[in-house]
N, C-alpha and C. Protein backbone atom coordinates (compact mmCIF):
# COMPACT_ATOMS: atom_id res chain seq x y z
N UNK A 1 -6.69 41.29 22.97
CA UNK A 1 -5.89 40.28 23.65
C UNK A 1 -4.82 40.97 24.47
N UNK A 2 -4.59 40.62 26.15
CA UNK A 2 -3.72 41.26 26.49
C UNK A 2 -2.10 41.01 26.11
N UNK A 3 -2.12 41.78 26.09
CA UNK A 3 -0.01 42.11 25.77
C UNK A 3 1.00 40.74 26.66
N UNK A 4 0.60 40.41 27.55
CA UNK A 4 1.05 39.73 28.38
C UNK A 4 0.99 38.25 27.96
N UNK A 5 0.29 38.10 26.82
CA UNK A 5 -0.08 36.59 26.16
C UNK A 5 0.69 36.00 25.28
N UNK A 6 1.43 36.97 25.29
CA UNK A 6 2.78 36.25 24.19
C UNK A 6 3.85 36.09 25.15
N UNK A 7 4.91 34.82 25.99
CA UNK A 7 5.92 34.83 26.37
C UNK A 7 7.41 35.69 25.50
N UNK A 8 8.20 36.46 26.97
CA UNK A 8 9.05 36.93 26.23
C UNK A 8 9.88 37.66 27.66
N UNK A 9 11.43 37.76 27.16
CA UNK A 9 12.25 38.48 27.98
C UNK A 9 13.13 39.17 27.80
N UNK A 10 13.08 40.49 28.44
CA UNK A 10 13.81 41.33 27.99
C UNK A 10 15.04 41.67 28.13
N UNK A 11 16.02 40.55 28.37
CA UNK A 11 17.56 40.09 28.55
C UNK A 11 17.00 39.00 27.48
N UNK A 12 16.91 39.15 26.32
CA UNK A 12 16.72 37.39 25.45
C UNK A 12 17.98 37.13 25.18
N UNK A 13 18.94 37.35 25.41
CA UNK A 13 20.34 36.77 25.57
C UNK A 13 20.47 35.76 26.26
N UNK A 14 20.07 35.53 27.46
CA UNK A 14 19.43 34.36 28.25
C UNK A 14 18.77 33.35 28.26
N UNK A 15 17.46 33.67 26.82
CA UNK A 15 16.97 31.90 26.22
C UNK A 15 18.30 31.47 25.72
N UNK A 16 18.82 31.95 24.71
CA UNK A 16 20.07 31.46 23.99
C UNK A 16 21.23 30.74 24.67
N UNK A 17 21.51 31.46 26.35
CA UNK A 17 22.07 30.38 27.15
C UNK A 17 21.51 29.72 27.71
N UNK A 18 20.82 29.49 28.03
CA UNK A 18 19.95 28.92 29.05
C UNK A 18 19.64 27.02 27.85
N UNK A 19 19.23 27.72 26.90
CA UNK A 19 18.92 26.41 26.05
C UNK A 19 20.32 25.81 25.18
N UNK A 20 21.06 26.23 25.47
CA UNK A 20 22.56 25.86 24.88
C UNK A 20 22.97 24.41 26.37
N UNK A 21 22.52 25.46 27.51
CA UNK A 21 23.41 24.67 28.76
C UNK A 21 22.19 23.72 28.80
N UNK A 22 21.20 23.74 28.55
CA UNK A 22 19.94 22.64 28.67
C UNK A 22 20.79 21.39 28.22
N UNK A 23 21.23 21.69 27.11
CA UNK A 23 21.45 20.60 25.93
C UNK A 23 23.00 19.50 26.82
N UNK A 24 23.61 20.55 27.95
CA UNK A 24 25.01 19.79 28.28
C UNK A 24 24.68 19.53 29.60
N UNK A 25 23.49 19.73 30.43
CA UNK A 25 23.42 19.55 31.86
C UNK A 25 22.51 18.34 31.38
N UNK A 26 22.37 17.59 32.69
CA UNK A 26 21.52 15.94 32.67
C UNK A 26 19.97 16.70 32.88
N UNK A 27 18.79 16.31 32.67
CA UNK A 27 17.87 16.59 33.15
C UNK A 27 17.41 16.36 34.42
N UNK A 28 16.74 17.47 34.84
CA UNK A 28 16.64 17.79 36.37
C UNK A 28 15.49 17.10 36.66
N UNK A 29 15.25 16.49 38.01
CA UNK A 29 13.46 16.32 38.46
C UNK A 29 12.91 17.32 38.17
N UNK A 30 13.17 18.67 38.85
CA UNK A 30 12.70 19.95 38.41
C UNK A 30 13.79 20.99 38.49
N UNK A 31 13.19 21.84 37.34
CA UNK A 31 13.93 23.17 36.91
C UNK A 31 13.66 24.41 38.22
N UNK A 32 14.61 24.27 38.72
CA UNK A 32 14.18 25.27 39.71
C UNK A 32 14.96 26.01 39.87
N UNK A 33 15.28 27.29 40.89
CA UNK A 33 16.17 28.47 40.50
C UNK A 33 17.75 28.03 41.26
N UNK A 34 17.42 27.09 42.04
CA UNK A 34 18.40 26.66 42.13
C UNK A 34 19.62 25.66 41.31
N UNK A 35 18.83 24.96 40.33
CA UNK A 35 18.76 24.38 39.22
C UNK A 35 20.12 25.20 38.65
N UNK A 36 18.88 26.76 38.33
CA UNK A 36 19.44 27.72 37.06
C UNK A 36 20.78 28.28 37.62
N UNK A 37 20.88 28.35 39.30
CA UNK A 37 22.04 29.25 39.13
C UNK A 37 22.95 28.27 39.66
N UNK A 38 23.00 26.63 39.88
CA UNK A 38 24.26 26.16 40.06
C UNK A 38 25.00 25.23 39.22
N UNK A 39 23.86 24.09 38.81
CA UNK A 39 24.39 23.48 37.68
C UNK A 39 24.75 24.34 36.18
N UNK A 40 23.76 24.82 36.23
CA UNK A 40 23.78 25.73 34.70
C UNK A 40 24.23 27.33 34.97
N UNK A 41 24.59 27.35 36.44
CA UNK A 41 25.88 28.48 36.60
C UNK A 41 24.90 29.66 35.99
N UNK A 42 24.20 30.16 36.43
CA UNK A 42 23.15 31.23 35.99
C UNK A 42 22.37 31.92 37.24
N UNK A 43 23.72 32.48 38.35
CA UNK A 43 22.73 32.49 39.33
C UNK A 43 22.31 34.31 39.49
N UNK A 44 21.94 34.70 40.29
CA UNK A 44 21.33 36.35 40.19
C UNK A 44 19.69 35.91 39.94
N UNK A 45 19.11 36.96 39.80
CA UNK A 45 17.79 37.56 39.54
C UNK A 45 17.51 37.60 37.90
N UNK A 46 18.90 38.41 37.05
CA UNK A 46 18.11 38.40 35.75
C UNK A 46 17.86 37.57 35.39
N UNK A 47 18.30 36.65 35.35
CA UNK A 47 18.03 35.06 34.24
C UNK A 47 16.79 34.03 35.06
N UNK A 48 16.43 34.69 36.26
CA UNK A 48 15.11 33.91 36.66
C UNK A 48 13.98 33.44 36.01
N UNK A 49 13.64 35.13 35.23
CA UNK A 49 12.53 34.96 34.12
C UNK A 49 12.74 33.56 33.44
N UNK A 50 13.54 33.11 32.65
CA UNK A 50 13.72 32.03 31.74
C UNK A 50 12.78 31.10 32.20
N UNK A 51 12.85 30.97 33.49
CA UNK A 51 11.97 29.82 34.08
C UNK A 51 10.26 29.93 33.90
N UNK A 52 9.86 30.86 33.84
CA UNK A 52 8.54 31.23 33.46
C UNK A 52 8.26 31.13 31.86
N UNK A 53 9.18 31.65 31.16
CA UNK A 53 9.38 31.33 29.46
C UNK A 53 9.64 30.03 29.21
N UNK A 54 9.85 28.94 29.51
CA UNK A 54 10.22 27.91 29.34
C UNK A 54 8.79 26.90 30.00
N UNK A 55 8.21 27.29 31.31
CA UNK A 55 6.71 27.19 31.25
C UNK A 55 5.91 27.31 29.69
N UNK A 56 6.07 29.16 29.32
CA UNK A 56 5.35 29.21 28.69
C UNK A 56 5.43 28.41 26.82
N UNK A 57 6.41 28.17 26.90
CA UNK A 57 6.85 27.33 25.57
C UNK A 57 6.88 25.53 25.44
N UNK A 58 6.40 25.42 26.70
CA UNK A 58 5.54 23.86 26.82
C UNK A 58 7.56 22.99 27.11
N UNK A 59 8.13 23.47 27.79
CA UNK A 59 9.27 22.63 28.27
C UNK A 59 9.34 22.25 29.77
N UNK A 60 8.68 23.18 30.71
CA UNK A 60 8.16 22.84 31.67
C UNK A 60 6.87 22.90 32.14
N UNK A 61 6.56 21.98 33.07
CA UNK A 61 5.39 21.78 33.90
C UNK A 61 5.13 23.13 34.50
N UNK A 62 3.96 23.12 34.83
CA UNK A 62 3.58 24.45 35.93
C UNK A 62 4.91 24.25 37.36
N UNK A 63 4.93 23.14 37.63
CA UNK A 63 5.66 23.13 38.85
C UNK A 63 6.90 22.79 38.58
N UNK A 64 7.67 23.48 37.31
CA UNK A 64 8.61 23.18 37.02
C UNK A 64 9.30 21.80 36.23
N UNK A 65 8.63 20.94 36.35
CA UNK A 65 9.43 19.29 36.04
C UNK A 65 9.03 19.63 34.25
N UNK A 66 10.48 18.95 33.60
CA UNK A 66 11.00 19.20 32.73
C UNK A 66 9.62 18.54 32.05
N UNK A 67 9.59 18.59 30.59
CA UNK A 67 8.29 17.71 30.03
C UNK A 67 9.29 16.68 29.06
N UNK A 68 7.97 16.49 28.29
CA UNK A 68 8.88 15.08 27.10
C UNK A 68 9.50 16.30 26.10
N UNK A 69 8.85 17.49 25.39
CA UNK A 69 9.25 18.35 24.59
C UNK A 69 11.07 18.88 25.21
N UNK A 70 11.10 18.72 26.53
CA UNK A 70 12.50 19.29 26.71
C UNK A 70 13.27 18.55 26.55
N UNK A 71 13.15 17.08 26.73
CA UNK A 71 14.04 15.93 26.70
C UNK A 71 14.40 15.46 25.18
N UNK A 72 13.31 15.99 24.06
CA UNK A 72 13.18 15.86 23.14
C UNK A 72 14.33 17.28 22.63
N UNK A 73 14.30 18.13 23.13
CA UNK A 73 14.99 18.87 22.73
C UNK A 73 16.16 18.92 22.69
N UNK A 74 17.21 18.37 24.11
CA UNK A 74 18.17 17.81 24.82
C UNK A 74 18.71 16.07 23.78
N UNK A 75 17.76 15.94 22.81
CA UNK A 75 18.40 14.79 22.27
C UNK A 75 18.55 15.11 20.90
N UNK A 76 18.11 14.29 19.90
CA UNK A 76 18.09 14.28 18.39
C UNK A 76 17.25 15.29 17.99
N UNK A 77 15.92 15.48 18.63
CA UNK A 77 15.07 15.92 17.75
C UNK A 77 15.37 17.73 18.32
N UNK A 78 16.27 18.05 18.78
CA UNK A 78 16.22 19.76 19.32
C UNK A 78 16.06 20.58 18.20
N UNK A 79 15.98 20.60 16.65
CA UNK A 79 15.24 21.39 15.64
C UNK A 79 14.15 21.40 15.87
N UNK A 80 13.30 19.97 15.36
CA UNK A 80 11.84 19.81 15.56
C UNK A 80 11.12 20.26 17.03
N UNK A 81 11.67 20.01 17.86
CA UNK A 81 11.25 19.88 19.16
C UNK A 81 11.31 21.78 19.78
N UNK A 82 12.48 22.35 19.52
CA UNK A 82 12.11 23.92 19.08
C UNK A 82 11.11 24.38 18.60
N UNK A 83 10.83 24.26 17.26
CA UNK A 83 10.11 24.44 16.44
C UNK A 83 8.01 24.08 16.70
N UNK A 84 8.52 23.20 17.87
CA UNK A 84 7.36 22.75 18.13
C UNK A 84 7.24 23.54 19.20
N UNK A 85 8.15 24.27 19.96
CA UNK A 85 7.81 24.77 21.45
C UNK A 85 7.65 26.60 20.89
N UNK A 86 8.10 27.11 19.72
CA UNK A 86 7.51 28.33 19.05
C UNK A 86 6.11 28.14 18.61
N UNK A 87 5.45 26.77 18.38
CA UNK A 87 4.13 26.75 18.03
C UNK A 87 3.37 26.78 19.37
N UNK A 88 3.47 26.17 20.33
CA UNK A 88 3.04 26.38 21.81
C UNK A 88 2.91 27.72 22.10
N UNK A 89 3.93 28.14 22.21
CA UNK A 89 4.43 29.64 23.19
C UNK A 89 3.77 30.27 22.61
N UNK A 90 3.58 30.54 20.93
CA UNK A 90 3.64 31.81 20.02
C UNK A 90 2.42 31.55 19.13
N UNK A 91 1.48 30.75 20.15
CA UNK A 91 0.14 29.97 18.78
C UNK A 91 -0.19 31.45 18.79
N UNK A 92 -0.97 32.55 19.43
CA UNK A 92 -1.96 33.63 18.81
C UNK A 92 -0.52 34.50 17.68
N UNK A 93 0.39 33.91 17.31
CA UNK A 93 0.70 34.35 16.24
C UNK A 93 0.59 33.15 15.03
N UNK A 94 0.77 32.14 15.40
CA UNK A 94 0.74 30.86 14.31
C UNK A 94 -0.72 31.44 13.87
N UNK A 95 -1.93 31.50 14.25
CA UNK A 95 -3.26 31.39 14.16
C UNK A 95 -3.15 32.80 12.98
N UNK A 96 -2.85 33.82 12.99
CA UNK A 96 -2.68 34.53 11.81
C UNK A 96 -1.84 34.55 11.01
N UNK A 97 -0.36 33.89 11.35
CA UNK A 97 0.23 33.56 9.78
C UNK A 97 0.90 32.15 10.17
N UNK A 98 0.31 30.95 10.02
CA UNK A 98 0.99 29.74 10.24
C UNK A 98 3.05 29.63 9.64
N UNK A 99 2.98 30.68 8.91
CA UNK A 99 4.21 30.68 8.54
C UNK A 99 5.42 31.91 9.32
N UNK A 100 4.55 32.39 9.97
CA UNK A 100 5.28 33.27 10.97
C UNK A 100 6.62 32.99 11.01
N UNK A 101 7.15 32.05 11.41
CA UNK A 101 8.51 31.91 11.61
C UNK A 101 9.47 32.47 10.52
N UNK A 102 9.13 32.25 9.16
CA UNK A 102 9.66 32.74 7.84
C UNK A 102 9.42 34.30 7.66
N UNK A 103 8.77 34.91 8.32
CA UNK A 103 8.49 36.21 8.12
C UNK A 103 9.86 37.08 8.58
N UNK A 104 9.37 38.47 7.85
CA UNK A 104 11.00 39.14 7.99
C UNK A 104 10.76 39.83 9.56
N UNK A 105 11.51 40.49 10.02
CA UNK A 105 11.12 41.29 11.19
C UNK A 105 10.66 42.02 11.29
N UNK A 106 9.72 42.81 9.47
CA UNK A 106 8.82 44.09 10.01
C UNK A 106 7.57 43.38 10.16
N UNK A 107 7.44 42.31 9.35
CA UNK A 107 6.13 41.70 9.54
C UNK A 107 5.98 41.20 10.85
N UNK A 108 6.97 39.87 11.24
CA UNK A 108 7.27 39.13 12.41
C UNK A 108 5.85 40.49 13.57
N UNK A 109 6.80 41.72 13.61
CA UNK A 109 6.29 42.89 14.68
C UNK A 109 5.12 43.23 13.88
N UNK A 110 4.80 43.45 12.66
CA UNK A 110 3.23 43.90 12.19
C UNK A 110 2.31 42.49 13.06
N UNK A 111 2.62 41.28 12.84
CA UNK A 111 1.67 40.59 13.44
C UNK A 111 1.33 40.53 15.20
N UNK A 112 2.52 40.80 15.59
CA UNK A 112 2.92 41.07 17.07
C UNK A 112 1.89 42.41 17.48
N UNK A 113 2.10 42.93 16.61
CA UNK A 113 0.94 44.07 16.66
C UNK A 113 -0.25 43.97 16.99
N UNK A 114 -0.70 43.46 15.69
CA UNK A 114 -2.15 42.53 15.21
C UNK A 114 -2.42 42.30 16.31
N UNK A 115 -1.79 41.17 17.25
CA UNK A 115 -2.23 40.11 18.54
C UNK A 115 -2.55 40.78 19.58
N UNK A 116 -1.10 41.64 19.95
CA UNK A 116 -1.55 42.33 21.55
C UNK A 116 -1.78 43.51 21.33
N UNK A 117 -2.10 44.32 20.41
CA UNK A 117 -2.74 45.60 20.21
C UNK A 117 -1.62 46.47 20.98
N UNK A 118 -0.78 46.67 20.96
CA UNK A 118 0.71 46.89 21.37
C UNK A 118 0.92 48.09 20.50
N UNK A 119 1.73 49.39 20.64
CA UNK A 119 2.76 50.39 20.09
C UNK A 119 2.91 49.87 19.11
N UNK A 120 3.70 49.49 17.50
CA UNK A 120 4.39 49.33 17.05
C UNK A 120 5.82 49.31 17.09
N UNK A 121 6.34 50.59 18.01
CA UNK A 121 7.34 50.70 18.62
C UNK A 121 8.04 50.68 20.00
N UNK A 122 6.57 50.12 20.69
CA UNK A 122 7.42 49.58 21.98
C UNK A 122 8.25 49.10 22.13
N UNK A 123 9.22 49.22 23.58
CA UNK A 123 9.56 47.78 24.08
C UNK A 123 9.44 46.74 24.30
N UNK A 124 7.87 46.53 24.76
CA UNK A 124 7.50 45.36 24.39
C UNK A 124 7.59 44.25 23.21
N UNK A 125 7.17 45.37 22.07
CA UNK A 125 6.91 44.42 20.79
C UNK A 125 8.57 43.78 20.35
N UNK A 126 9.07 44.94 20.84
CA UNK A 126 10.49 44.27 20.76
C UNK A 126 11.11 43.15 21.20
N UNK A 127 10.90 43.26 22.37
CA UNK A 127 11.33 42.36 23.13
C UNK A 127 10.43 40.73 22.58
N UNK A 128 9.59 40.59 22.64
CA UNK A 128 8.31 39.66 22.17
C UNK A 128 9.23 39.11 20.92
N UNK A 129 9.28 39.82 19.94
CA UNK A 129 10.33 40.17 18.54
C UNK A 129 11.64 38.96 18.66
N UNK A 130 12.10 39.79 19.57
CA UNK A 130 13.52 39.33 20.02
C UNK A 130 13.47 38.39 20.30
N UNK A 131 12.67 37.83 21.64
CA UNK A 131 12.30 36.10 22.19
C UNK A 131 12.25 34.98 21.21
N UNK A 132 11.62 35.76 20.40
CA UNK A 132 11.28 34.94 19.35
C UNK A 132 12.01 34.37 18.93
N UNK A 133 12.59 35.39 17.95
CA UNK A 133 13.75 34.93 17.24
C UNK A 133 15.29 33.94 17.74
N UNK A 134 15.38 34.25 19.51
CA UNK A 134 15.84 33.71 19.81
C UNK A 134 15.34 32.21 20.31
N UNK A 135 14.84 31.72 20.42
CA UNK A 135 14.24 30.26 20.02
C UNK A 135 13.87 29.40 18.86
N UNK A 136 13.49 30.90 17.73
CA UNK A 136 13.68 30.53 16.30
C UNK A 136 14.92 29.88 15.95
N UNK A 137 16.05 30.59 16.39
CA UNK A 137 17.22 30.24 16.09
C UNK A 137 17.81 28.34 16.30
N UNK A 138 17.05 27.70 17.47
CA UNK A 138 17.81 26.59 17.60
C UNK A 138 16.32 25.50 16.69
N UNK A 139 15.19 26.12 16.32
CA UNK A 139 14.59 25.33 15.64
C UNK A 139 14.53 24.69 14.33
N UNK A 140 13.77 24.01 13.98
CA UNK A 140 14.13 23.24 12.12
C UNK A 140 12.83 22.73 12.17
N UNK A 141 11.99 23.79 11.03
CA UNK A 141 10.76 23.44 10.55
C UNK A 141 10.71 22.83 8.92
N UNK A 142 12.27 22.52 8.53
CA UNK A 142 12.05 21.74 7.40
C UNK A 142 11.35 20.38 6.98
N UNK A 143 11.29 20.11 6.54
CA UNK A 143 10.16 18.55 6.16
C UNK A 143 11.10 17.43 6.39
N UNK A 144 12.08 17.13 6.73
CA UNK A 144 13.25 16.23 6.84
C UNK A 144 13.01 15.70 8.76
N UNK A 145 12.49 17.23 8.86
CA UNK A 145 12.42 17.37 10.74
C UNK A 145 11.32 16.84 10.75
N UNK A 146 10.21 17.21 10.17
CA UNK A 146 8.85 16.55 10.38
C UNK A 146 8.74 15.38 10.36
N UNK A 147 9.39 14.72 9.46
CA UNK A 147 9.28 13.59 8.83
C UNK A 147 9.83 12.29 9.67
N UNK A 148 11.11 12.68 10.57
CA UNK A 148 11.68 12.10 11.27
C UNK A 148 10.71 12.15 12.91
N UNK A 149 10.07 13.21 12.91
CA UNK A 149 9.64 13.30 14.27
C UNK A 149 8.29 12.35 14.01
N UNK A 150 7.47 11.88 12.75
CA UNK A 150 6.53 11.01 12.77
C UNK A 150 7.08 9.62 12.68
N UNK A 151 8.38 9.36 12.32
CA UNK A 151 8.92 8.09 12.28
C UNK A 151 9.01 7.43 13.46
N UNK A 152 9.72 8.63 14.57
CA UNK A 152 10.21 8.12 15.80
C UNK A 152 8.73 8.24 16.69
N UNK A 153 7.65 8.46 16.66
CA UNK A 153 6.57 8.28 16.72
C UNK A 153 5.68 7.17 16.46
N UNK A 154 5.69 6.72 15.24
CA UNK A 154 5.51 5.39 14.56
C UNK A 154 6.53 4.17 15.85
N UNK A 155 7.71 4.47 15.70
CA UNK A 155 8.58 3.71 16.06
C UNK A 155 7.81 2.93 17.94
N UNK A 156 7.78 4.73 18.64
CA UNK A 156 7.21 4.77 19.99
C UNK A 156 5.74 3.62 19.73
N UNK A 157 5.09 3.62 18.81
CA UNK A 157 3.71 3.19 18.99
C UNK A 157 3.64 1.33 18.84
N UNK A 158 4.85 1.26 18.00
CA UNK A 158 5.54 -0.30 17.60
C UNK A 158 5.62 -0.48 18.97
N UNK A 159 6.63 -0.14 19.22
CA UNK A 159 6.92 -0.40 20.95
C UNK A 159 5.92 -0.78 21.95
N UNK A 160 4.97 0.09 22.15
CA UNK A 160 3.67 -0.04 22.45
C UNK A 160 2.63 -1.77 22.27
N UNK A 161 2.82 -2.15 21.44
CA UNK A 161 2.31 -2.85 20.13
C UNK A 161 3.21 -4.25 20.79
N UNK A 162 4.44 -3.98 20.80
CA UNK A 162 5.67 -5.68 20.66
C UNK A 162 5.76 -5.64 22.24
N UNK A 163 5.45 -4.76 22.91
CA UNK A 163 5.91 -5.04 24.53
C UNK A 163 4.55 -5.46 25.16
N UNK A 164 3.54 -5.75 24.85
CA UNK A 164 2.20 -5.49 25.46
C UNK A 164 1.94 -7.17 25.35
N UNK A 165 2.16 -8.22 26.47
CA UNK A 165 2.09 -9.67 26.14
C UNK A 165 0.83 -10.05 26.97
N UNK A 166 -0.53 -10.16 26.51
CA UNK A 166 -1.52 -10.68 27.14
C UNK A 166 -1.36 -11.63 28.29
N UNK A 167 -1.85 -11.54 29.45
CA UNK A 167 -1.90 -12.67 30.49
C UNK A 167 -1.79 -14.51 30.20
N UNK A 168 -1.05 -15.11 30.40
CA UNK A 168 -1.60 -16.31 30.23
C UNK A 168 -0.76 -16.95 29.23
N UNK A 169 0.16 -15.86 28.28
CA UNK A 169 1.09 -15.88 26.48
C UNK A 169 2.28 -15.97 26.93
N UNK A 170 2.95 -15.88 28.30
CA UNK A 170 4.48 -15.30 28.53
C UNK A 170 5.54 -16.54 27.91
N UNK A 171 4.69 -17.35 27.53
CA UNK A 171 5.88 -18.44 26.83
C UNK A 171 5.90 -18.62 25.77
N UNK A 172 4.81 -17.64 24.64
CA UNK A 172 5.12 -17.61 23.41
C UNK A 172 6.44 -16.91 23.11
N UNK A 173 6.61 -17.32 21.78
CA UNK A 173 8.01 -16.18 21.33
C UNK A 173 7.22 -15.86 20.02
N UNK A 174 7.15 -14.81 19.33
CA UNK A 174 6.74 -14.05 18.59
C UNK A 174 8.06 -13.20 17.51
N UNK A 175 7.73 -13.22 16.35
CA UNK A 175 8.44 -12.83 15.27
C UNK A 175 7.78 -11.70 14.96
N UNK A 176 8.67 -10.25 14.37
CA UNK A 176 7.78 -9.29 13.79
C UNK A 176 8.40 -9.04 12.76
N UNK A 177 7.92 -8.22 11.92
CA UNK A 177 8.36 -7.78 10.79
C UNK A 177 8.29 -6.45 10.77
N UNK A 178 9.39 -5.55 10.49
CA UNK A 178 9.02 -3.77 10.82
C UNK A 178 9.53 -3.64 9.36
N UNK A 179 9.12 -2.65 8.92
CA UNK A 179 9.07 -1.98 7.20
C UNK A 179 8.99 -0.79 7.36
N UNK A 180 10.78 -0.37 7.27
CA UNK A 180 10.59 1.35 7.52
C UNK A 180 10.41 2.21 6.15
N UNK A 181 9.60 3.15 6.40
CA UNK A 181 9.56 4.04 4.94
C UNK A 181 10.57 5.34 5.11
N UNK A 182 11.43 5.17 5.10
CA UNK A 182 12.59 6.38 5.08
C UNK A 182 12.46 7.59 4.43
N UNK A 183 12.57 8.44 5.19
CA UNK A 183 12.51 10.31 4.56
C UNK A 183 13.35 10.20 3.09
N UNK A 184 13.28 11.05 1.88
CA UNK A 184 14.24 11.65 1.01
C UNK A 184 14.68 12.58 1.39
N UNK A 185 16.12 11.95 1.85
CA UNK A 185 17.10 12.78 2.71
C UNK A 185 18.54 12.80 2.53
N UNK A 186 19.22 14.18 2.16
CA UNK A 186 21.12 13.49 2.11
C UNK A 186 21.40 14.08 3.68
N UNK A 187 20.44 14.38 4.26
CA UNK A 187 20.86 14.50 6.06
C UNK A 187 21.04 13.28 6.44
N UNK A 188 22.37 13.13 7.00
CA UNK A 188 22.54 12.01 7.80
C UNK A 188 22.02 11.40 9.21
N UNK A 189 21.94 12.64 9.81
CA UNK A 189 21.36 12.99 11.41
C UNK A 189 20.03 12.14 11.13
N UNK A 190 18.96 12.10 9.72
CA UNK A 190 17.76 11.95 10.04
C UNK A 190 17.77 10.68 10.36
N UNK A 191 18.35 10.06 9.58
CA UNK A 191 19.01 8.48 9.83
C UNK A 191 19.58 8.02 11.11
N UNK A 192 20.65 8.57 11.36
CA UNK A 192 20.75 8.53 12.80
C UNK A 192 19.75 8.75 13.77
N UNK A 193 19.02 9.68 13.76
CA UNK A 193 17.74 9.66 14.57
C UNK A 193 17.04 8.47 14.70
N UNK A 194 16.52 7.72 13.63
CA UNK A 194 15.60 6.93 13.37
C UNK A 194 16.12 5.57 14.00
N UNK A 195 17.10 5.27 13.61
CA UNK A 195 17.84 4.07 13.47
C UNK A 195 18.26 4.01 15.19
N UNK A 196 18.60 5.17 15.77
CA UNK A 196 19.13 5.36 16.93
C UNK A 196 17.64 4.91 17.88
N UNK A 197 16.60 5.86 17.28
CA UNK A 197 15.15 5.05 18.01
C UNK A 197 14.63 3.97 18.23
N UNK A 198 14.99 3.08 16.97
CA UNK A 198 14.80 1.47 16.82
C UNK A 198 16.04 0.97 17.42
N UNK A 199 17.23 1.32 17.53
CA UNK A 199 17.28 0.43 18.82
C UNK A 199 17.14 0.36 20.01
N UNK A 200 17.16 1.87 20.42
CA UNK A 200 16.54 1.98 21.81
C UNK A 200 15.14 1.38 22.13
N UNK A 201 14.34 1.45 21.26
CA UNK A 201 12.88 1.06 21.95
C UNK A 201 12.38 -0.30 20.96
N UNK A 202 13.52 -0.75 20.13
CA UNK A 202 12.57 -2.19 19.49
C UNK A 202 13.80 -3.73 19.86
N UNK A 203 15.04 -3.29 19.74
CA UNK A 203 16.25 -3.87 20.01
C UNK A 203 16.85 -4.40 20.80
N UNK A 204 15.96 -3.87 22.00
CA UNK A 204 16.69 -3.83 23.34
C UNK A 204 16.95 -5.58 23.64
């Protein structure tokens, strides 16, 4: 597998800002370099790359426009929604240890190995290493995260379901009944998440 198949940059100081200022700038039509160096004040050459890493971690489109995973990230769910964009970016490592993320850093690089048939001690593997971890950092693969990201899912599909009024019905009025099954959780956020979803998309 070539070396080049794992996203990664070798300033990774730069995912770390770059996805900090994501979270305080509005979302863009598209992420573009003009984007990076005026709103989010990131202008020069080094921090360009980001824009290709952020392709490769399923937050942007090929042509730049933000996806649902970034907006998702930018709101409640930015653990899960991380966590989900290290499974994108970094699958030919998920595919040999689904638990990758928990691994220490000699392994993390033994599997990095494994994939792109890489030095052990390159720069590369380093860098790859490094990326990582720096996106690791804003994710949450605990079961609290999961759990909430199938709720507000459930929630999206209700929506789906109560807004959809057959031709010919527009003068019925209709009653529903929703029955939430709540995470075992002393996180408050997960609650807030949930509760924050139902009213945006059932309440309105």
């Amino acid at each position: 597998m070539a070396e080049d198949s794992l996203p990664y940059l070798n300033a990774t100081g730069y995912i770390t800002k770059v996805l900090n200022k994501i979270q305080e700038a509005e979302t863009p039509k598209r992420f573009s370099q003009d984007f990076l160096a005026t709103t989010l004040q990131m202008p020069g050459g080094s921090p360009r790359p980001v824009i290709p890493f952020l392709k490769r971690i399923g937050f942007l489109g090929s042509d730049g426009t933000p996806t649902e995973l970034y907006k998702q990230f930018r709101g409640s769910r930015r653990g899960a929604a991380a966590a989900e964009a290290l499974r994108i970016g970094y699958r030919p490592l998920y595919r040999v240890n689904e638990f990758v993320h928990d691994a220490t850093d000699q392994k993390l690089k033994d599997v990095i190995v494994q994939v792109t048939g890489a030095e052990k001690n390159s720069k590369r593997v380093g860098s790859i290493a490094a990326s990582f971890k720096a996106l690791k950092a804003f994710a949450d693969f605990s079961p609290q995260a999961e759990e909430a990201e199938v709720e507000t899912s459930a929630l999206a599909a209700t929506e789906d379901q109560v807004g959809h009024v057959p031709p010919g019905t527009e003068g019925l009025r209709l009653g529903y009944t929703i029955n939430l099954n709540l995470p075992p959780t002393s996180d408050i956020a997960v609650f807030d998440a949930i509760f924050r979803s139902l009213k945006e998309h059932l309440l309105r």
